[in-house]
Every structure is written in structure tokens, then in C-alpha cells.
PDB file of N, CA and C in Angstrom:
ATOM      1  N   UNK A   1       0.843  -1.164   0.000  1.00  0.00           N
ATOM      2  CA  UNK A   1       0.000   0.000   0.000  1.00  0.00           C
ATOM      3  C   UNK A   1       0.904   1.248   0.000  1.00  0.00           C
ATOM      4  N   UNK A   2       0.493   2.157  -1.269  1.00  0.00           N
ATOM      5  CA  UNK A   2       2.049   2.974  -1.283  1.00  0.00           C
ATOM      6  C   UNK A   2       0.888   4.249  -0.084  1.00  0.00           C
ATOM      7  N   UNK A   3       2.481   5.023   0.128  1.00  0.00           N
ATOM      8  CA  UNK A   3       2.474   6.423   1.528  1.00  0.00           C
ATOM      9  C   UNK A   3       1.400   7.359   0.532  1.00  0.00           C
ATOM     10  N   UNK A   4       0.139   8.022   1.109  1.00  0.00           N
ATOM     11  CA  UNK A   4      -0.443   9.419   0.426  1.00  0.00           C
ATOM     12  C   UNK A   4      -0.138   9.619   1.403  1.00  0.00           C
ATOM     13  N   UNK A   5       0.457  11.170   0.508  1.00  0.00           N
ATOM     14  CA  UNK A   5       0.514  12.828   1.271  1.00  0.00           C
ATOM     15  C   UNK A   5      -0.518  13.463   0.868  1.00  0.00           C
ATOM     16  N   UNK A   6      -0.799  14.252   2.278  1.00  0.00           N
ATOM     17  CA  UNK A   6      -2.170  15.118   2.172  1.00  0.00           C
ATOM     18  C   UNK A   6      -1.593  16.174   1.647  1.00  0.00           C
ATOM     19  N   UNK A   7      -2.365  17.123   0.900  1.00  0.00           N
ATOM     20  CA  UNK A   7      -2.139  18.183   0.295  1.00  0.00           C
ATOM     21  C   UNK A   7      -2.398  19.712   1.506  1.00  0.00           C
ATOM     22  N   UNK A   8      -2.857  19.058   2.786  1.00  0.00           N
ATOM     23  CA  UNK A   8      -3.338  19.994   3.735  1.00  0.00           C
ATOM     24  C   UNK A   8      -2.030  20.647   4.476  1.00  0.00           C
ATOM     25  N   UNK A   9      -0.677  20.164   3.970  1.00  0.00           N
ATOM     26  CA  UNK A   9       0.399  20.569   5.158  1.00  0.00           C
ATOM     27  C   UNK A   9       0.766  22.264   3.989  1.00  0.00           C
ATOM     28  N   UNK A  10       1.562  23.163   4.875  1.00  0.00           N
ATOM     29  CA  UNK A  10       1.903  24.273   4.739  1.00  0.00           C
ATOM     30  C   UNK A  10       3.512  24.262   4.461  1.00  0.00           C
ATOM     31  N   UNK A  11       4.125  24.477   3.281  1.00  0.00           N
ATOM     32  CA  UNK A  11       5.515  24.992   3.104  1.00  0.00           C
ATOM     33  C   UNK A  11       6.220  25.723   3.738  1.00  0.00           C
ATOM     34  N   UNK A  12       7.303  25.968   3.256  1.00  0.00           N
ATOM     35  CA  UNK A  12       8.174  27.421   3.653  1.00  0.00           C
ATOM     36  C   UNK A  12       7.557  28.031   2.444  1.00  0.00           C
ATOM     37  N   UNK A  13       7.527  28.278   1.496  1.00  0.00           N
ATOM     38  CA  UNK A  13       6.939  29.118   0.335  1.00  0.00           C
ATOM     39  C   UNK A  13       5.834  29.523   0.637  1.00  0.00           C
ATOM     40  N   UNK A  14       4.888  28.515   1.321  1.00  0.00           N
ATOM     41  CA  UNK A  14       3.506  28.917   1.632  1.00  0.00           C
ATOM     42  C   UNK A  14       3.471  30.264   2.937  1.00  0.00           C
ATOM     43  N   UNK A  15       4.196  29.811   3.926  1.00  0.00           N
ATOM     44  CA  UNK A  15       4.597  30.381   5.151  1.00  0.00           C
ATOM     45  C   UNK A  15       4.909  31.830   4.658  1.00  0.00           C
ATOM     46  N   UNK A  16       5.805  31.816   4.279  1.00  0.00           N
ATOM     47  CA  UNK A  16       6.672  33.258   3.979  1.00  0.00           C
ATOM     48  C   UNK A  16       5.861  34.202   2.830  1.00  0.00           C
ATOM     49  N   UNK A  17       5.141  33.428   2.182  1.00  0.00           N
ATOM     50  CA  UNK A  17       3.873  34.327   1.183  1.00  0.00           C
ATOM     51  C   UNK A  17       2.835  34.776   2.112  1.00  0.00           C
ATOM     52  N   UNK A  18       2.671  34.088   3.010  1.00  0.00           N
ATOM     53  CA  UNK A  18       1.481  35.209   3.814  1.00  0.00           C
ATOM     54  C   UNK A  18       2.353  35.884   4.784  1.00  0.00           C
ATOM     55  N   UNK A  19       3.125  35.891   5.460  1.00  0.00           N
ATOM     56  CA  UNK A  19       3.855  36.444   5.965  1.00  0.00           C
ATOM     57  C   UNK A  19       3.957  38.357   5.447  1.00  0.00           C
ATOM     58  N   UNK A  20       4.832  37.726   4.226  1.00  0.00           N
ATOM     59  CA  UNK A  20       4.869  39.037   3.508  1.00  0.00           C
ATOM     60  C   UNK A  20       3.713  40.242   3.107  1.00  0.00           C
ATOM     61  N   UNK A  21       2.819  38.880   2.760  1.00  0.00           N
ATOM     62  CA  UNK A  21       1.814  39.517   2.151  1.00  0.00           C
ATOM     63  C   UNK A  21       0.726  40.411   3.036  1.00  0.00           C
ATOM     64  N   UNK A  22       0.720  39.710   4.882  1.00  0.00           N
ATOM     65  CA  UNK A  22      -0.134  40.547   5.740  1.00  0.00           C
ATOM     66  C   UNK A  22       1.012  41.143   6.391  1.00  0.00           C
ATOM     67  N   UNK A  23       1.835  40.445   6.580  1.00  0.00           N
ATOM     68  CA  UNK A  23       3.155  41.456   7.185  1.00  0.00           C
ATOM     69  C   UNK A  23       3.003  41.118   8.913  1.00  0.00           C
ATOM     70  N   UNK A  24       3.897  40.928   9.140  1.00  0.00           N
ATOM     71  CA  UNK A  24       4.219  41.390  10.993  1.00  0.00           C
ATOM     72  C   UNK A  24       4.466  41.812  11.595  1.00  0.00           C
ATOM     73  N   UNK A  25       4.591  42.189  12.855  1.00  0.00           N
ATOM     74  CA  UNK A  25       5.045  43.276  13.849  1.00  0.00           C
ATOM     75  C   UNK A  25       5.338  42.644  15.401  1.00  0.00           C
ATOM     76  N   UNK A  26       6.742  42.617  15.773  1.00  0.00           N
ATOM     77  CA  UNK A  26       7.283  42.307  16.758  1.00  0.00           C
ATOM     78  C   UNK A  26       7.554  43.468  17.659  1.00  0.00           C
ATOM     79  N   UNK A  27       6.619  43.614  18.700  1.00  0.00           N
ATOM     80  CA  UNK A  27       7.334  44.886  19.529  1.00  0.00           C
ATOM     81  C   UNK A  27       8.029  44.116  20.771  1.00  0.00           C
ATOM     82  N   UNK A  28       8.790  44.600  21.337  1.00  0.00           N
ATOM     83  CA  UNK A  28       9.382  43.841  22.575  1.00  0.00           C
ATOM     84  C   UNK A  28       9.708  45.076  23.337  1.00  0.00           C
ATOM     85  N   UNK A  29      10.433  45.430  24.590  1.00  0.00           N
ATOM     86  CA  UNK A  29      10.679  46.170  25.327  1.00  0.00           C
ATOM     87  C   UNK A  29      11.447  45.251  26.501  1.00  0.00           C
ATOM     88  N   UNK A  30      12.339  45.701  27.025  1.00  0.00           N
ATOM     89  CA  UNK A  30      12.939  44.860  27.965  1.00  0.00           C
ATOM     90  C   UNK A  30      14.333  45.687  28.736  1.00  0.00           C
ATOM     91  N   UNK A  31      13.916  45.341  29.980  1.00  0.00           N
ATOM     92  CA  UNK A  31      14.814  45.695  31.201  1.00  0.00           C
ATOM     93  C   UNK A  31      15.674  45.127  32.150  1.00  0.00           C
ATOM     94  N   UNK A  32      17.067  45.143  31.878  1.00  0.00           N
ATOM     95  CA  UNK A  32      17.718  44.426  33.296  1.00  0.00           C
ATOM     96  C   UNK A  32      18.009  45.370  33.973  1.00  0.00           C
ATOM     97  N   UNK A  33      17.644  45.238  35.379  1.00  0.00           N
ATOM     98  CA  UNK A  33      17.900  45.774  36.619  1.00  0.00           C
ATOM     99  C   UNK A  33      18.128  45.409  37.678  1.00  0.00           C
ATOM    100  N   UNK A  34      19.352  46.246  38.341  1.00  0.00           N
ATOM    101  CA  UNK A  34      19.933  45.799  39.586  1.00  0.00           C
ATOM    102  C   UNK A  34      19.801  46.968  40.751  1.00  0.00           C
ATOM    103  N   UNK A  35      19.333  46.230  41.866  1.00  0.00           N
ATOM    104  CA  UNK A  35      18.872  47.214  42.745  1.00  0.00           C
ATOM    105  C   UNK A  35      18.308  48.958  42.594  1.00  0.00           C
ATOM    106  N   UNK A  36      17.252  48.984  41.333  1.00  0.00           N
ATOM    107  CA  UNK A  36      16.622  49.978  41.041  1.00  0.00           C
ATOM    108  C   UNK A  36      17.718  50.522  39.847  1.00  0.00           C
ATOM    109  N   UNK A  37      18.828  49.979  39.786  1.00  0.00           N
ATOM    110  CA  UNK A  37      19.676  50.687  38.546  1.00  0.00           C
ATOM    111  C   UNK A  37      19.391  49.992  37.134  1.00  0.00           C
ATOM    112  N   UNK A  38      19.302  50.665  36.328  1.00  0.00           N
ATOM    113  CA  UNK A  38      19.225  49.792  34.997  1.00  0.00           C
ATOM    114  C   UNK A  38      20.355  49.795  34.350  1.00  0.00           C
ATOM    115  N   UNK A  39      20.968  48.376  34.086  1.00  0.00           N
ATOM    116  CA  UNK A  39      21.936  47.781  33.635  1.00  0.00           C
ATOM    117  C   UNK A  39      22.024  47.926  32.224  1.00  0.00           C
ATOM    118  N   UNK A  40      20.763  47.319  31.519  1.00  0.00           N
ATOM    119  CA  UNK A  40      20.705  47.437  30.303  1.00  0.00           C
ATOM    120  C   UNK A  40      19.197  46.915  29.995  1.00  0.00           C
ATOM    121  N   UNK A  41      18.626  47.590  28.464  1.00  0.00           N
ATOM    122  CA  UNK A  41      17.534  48.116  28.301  1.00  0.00           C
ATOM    123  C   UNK A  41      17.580  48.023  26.778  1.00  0.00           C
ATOM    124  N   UNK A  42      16.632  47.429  26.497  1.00  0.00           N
ATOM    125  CA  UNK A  42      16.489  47.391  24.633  1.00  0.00           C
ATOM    126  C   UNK A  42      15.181  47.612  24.104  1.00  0.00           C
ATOM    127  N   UNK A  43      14.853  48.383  23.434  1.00  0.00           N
ATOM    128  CA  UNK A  43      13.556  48.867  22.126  1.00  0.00           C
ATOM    129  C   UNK A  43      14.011  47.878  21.470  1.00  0.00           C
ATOM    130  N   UNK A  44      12.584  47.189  20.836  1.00  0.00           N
ATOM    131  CA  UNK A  44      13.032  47.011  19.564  1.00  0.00           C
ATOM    132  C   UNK A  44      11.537  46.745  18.787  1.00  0.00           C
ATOM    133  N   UNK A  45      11.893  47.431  17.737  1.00  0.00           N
ATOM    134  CA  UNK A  45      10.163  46.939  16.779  1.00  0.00           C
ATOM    135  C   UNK A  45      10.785  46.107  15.537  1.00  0.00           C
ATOM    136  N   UNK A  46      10.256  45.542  15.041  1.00  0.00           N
ATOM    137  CA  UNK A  46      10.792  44.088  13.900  1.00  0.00           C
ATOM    138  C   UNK A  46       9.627  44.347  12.835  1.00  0.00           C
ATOM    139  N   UNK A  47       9.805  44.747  11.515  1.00  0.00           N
ATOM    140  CA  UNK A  47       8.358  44.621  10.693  1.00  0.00           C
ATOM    141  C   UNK A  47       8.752  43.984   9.649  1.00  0.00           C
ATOM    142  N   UNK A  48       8.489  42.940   9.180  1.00  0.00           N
ATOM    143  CA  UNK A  48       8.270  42.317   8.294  1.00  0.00           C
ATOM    144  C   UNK A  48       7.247  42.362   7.061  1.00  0.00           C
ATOM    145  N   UNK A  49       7.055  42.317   5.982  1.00  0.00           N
ATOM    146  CA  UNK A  49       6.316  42.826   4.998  1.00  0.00           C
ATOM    147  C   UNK A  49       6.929  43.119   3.933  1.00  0.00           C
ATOM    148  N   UNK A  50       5.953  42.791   3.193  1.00  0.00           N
ATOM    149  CA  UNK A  50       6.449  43.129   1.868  1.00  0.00           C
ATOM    150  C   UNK A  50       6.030  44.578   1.452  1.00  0.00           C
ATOM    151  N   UNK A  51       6.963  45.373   0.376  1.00  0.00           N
ATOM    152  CA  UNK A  51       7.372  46.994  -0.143  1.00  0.00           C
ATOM    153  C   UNK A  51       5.494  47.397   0.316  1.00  0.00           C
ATOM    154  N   UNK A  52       4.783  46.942  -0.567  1.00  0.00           N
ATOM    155  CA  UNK A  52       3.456  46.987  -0.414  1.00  0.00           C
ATOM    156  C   UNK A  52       2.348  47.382   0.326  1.00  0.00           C
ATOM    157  N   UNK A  53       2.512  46.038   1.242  1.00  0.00           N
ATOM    158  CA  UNK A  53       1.804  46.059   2.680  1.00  0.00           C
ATOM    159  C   UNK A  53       2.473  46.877   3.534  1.00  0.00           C
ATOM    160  N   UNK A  54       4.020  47.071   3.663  1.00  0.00           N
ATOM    161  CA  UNK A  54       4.092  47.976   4.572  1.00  0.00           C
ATOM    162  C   UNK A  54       4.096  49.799   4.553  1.00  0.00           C
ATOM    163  N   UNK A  55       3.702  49.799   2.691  1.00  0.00           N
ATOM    164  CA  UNK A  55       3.205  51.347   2.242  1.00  0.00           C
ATOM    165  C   UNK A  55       2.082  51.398   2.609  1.00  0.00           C
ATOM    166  N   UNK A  56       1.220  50.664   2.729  1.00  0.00           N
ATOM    167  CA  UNK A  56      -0.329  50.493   3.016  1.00  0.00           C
ATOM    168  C   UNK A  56      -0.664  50.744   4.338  1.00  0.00           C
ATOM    169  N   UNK A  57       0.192  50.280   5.196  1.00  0.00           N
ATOM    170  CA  UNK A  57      -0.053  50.015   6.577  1.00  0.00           C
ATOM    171  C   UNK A  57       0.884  50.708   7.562  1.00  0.00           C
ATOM    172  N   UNK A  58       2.141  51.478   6.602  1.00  0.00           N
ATOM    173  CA  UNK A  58       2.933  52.345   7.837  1.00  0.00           C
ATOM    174  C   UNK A  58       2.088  53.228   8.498  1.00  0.00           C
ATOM    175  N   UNK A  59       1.478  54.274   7.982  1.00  0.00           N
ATOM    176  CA  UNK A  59       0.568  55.325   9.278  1.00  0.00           C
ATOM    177  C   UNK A  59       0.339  54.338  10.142  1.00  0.00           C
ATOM    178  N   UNK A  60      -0.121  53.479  10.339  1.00  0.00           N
ATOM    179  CA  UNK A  60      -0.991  52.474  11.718  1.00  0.00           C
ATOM    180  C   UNK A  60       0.534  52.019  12.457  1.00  0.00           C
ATOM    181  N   UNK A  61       1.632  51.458  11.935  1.00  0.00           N
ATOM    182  CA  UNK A  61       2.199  50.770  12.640  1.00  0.00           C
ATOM    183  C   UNK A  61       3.431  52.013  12.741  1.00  0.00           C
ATOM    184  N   UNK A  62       3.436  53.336  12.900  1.00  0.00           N
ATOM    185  CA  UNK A  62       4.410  54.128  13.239  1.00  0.00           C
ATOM    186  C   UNK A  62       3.758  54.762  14.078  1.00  0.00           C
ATOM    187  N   UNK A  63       2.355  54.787  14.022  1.00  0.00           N
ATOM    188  CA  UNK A  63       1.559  55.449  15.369  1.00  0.00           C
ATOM    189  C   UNK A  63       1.055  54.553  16.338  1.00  0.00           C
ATOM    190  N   UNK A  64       1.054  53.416  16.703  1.00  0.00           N
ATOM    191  CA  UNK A  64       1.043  52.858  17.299  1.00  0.00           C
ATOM    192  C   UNK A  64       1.945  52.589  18.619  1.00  0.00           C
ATOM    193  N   UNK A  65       1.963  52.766  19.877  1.00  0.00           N
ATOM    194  CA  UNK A  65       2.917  52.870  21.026  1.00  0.00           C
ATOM    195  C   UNK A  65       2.799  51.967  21.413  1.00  0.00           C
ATOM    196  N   UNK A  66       4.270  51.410  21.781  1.00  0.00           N
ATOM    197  CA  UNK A  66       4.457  50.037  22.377  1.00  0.00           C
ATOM    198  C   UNK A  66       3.682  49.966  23.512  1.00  0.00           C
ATOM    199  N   UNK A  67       2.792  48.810  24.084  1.00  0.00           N
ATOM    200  CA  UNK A  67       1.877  48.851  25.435  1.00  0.00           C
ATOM    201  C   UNK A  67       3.000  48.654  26.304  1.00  0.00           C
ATOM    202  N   UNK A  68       4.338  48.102  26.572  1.00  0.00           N
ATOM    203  CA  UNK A  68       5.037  47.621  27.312  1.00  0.00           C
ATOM    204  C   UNK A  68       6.402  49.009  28.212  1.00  0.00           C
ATOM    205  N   UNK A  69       5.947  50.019  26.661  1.00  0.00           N
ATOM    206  CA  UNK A  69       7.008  51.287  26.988  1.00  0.00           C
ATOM    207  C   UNK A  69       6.363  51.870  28.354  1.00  0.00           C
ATOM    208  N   UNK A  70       7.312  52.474  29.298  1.00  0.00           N
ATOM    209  CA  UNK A  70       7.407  52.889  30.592  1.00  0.00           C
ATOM    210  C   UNK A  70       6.567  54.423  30.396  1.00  0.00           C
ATOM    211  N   UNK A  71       5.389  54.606  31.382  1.00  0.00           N
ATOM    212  CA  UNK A  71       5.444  55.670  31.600  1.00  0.00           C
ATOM    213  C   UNK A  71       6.130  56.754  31.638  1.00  0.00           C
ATOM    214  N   UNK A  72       7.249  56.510  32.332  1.00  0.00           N
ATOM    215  CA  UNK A  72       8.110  57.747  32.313  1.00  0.00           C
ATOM    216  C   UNK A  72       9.097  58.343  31.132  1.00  0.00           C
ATOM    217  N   UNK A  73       8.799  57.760  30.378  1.00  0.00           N
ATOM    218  CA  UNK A  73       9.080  57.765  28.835  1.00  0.00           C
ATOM    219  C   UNK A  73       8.120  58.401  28.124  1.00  0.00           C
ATOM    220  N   UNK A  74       6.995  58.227  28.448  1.00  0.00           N
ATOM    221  CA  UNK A  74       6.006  58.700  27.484  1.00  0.00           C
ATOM    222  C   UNK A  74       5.846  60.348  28.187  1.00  0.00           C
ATOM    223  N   UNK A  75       5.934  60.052  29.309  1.00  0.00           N
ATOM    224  CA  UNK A  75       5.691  61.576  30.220  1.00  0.00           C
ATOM    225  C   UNK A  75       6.237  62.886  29.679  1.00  0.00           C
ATOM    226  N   UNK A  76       7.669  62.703  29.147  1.00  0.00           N
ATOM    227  CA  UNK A  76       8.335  63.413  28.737  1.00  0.00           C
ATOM    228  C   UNK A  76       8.346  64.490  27.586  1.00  0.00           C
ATOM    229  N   UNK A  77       8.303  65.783  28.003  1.00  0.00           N
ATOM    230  CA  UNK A  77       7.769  66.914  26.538  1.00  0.00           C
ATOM    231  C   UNK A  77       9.072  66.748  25.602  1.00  0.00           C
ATOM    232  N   UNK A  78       8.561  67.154  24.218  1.00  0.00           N
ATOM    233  CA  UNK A  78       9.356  67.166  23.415  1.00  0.00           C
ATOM    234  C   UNK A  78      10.643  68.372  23.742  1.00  0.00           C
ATOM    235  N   UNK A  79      10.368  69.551  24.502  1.00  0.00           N
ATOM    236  CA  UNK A  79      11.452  70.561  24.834  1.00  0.00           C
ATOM    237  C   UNK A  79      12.199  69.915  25.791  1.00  0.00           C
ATOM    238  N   UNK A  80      11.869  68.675  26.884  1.00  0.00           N
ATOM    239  CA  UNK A  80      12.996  68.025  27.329  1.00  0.00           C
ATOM    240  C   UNK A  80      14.048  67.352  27.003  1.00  0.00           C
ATOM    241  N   UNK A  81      12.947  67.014  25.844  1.00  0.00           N
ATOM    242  CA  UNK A  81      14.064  65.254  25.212  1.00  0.00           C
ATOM    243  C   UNK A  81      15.076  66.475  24.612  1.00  0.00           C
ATOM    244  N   UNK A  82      14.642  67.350  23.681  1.00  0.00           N
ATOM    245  CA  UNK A  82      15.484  68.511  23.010  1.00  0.00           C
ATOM    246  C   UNK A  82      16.812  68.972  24.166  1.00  0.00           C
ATOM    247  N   UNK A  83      16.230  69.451  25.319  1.00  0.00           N
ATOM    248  CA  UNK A  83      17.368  69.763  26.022  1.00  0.00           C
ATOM    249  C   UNK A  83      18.142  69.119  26.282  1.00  0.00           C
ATOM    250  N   UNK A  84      18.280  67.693  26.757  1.00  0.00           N
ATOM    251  CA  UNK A  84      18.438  66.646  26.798  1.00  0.00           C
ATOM    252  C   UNK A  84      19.404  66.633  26.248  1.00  0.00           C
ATOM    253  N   UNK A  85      19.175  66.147  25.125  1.00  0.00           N
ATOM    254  CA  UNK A  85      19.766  65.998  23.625  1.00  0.00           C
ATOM    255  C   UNK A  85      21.172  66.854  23.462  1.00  0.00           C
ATOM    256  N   UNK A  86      20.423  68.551  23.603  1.00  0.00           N
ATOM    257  CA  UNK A  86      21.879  69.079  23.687  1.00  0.00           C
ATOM    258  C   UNK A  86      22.655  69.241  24.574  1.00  0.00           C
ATOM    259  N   UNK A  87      22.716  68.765  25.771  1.00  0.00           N
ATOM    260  CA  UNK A  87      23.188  68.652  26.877  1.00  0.00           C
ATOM    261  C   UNK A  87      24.235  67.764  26.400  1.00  0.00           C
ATOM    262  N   UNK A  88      23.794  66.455  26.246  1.00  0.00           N
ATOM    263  CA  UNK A  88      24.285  65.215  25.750  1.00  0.00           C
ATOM    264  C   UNK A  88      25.321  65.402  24.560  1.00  0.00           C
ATOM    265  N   UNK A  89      24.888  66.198  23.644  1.00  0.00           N
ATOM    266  CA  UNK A  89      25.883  66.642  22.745  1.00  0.00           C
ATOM    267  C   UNK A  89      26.881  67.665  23.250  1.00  0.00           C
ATOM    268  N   UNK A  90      26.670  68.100  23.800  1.00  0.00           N
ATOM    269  CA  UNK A  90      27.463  69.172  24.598  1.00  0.00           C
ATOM    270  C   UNK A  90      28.509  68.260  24.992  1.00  0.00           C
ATOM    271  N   UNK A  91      28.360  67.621  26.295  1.00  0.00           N
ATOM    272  CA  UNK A  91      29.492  66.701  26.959  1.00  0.00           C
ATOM    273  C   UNK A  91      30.155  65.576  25.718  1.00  0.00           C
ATOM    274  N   UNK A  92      29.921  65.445  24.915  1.00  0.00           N
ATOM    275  CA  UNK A  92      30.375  64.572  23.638  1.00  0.00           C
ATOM    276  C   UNK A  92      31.374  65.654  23.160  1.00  0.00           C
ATOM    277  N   UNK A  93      30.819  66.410  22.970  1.00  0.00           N
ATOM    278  CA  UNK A  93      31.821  67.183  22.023  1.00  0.00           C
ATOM    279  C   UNK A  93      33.364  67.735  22.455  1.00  0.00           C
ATOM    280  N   UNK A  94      32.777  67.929  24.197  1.00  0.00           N
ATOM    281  CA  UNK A  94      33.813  68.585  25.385  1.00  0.00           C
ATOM    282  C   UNK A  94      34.931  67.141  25.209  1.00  0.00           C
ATOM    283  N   UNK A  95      34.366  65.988  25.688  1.00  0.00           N
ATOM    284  CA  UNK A  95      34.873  64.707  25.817  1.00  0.00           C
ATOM    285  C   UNK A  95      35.585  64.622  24.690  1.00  0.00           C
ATOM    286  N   UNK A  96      35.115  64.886  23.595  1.00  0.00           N
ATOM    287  CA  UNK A  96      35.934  64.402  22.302  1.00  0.00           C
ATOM    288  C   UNK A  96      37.007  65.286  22.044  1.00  0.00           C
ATOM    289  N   UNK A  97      36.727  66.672  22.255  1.00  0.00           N
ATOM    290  CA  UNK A  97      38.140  67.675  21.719  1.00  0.00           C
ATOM    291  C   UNK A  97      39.061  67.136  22.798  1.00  0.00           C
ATOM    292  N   UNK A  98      38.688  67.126  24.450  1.00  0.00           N
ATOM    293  CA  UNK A  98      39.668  66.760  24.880  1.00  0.00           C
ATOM    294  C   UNK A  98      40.616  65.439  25.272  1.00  0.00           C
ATOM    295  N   UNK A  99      39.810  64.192  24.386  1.00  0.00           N
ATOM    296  CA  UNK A  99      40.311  63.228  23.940  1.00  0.00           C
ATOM    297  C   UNK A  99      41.644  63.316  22.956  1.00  0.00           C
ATOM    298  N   UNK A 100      40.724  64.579  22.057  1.00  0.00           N
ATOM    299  CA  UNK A 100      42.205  64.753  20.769  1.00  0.00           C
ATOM    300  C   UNK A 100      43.084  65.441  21.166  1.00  0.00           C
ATOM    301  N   UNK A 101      42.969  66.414  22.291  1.00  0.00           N
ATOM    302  CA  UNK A 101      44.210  67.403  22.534  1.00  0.00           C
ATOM    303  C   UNK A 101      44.926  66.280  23.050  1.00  0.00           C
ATOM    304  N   UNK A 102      44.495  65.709  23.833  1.00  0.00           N
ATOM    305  CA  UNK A 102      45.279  64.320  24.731  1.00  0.00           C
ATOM    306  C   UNK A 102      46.304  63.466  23.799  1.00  0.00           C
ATOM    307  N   UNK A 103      45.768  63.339  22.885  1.00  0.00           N
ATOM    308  CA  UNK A 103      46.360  62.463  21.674  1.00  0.00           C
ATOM    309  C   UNK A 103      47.247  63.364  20.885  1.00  0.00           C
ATOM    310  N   UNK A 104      46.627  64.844  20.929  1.00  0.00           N
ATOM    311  CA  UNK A 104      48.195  65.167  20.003  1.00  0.00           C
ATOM    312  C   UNK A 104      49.426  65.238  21.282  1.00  0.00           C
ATOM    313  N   UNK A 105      48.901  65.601  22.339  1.00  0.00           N
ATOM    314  CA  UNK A 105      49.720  66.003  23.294  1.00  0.00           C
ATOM    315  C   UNK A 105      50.997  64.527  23.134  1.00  0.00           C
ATOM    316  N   UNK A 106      50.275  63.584  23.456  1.00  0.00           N
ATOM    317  CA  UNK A 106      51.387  62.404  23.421  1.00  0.00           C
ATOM    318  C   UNK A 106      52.198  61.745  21.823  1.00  0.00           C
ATOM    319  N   UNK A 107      51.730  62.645  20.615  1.00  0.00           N
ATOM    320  CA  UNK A 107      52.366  62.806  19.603  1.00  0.00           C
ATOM    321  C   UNK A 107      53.165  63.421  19.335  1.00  0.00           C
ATOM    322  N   UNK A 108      53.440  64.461  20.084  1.00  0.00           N
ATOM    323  CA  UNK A 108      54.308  65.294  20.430  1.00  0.00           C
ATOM    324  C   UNK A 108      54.963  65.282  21.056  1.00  0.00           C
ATOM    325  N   UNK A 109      55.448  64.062  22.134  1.00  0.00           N
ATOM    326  CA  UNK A 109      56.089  63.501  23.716  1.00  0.00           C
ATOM    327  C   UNK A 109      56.814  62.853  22.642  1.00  0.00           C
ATOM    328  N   UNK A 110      56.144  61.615  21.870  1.00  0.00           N
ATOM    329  CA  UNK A 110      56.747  60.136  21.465  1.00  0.00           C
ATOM    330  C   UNK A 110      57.804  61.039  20.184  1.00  0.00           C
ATOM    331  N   UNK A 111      57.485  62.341  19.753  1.00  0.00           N
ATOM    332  CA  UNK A 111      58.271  62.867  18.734  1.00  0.00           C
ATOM    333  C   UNK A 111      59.566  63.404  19.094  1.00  0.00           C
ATOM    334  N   UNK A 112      59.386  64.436  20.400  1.00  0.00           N
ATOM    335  CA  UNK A 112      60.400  64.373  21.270  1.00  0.00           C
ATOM    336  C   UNK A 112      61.412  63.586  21.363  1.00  0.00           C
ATOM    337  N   UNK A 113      61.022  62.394  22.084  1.00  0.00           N
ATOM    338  CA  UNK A 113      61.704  61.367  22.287  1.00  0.00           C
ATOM    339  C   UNK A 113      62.288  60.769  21.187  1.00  0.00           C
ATOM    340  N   UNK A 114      62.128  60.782  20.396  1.00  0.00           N
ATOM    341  CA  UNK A 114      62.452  60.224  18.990  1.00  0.00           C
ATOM    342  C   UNK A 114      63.831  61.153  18.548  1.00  0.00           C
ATOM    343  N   UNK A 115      63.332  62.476  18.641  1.00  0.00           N
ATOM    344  CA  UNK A 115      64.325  63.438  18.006  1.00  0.00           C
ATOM    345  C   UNK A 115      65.479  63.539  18.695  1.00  0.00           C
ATOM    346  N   UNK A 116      65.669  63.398  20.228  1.00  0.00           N
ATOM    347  CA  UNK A 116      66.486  63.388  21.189  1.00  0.00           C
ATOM    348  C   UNK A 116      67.440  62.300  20.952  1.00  0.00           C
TER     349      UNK A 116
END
């Protein structure tokens, strides 16, 4: 008696055509913390879709807020995050020139030494 296969099982071709075709959305949010400090912390949204579905369907899935994001995240006015921001750039920039003066400074030691 030879083996029938049912025609009812699902591919990878089959799989990945609806996939594309309704598209998905992975939101996650996640926190490690140690004694009230946060260690480390990851966003992440995942969309899958094809060129199509996700022209069709970006307004909905760029306005949409993760349910899992923290209040105190959302609390925040846009003139904070802004200040914020340049604050943050501020100390980057301080940090970085005086990273490079540091570095020519000891290009100029090791040249010394060289010439001597």
C-alpha cells in the first residue's frame, strides 16, 4: 500500500507568502535591573512585509505605542528630550576635543623622544 501525502500541510513558500503579504510586527521592550539601577535596556520593533503592505499600513504601525514602553518615557515633553539631547551633545563634544588634545599632546612627547 504505497504512503499518500495530504495536500493539507503548509511549506516554507507557503509560510513566507502570507507572511509578507499581511506582514508582521514584533514589539518587545525589555529591562535588566539591579537594585533599582538599569543595567541594560532594549527597544526594539521588527516589521516584516512586503514593499506593499508595509506602504499600506505604515501610518498604523508608526503610530502605534508600544503597550510595554514605561510611563516615564512617554511623560516626557518634546522641549525636554530637546534639552536633553543638547546637553548630551554638549558633553560629547567637550569629551571628544579633549580626547584629541590628549592624543596630540602624546604625539608630540613620542616625537620628542624620537628626536632626542
Amino acid at each position: 500500500m504505497p504512503v499518500e501525502r495530504t495536500t493539507g500541510g503548509t511549506s516554507l513558500i507557503d509560510v513566507l507568502d502570507r507572511v509578507l503579504d499581511k506582514g508582521i510586527v514584533i514589539d518587545a521592550w525589555v529591562r535588566v535591573s539591579l537594585v533599582g539601577i538599569d543595567l541594560i535596556t532594549v527597544e526594539a520593533r521588527i516589521v516584516v512585509a512586503s514593499i506593499d503592505t508595509y506602504i499600506k499600513y505604515s501610518e498604523a504601525v508608526s503610530q502605534v505605542a508600544p503597550v510595554s514602553r514605561p510611563a516615564a518615557i512617554e511623560a516626557r515633553t518634546q522641549e525636554e528630550l530637546l534639552a536633553e539631547n543638547a546637553s548630551l551633545r554638549a558633553q560629547l563634544a567637550a569629551t571628544t576635543s579633549a580626547a584629541s588634545a590628549a592624543n596630540r599632546a602624546r604625539v608630540r612627547a613620542r616625537r620628542k623622544v624620537r628626536a632626542a
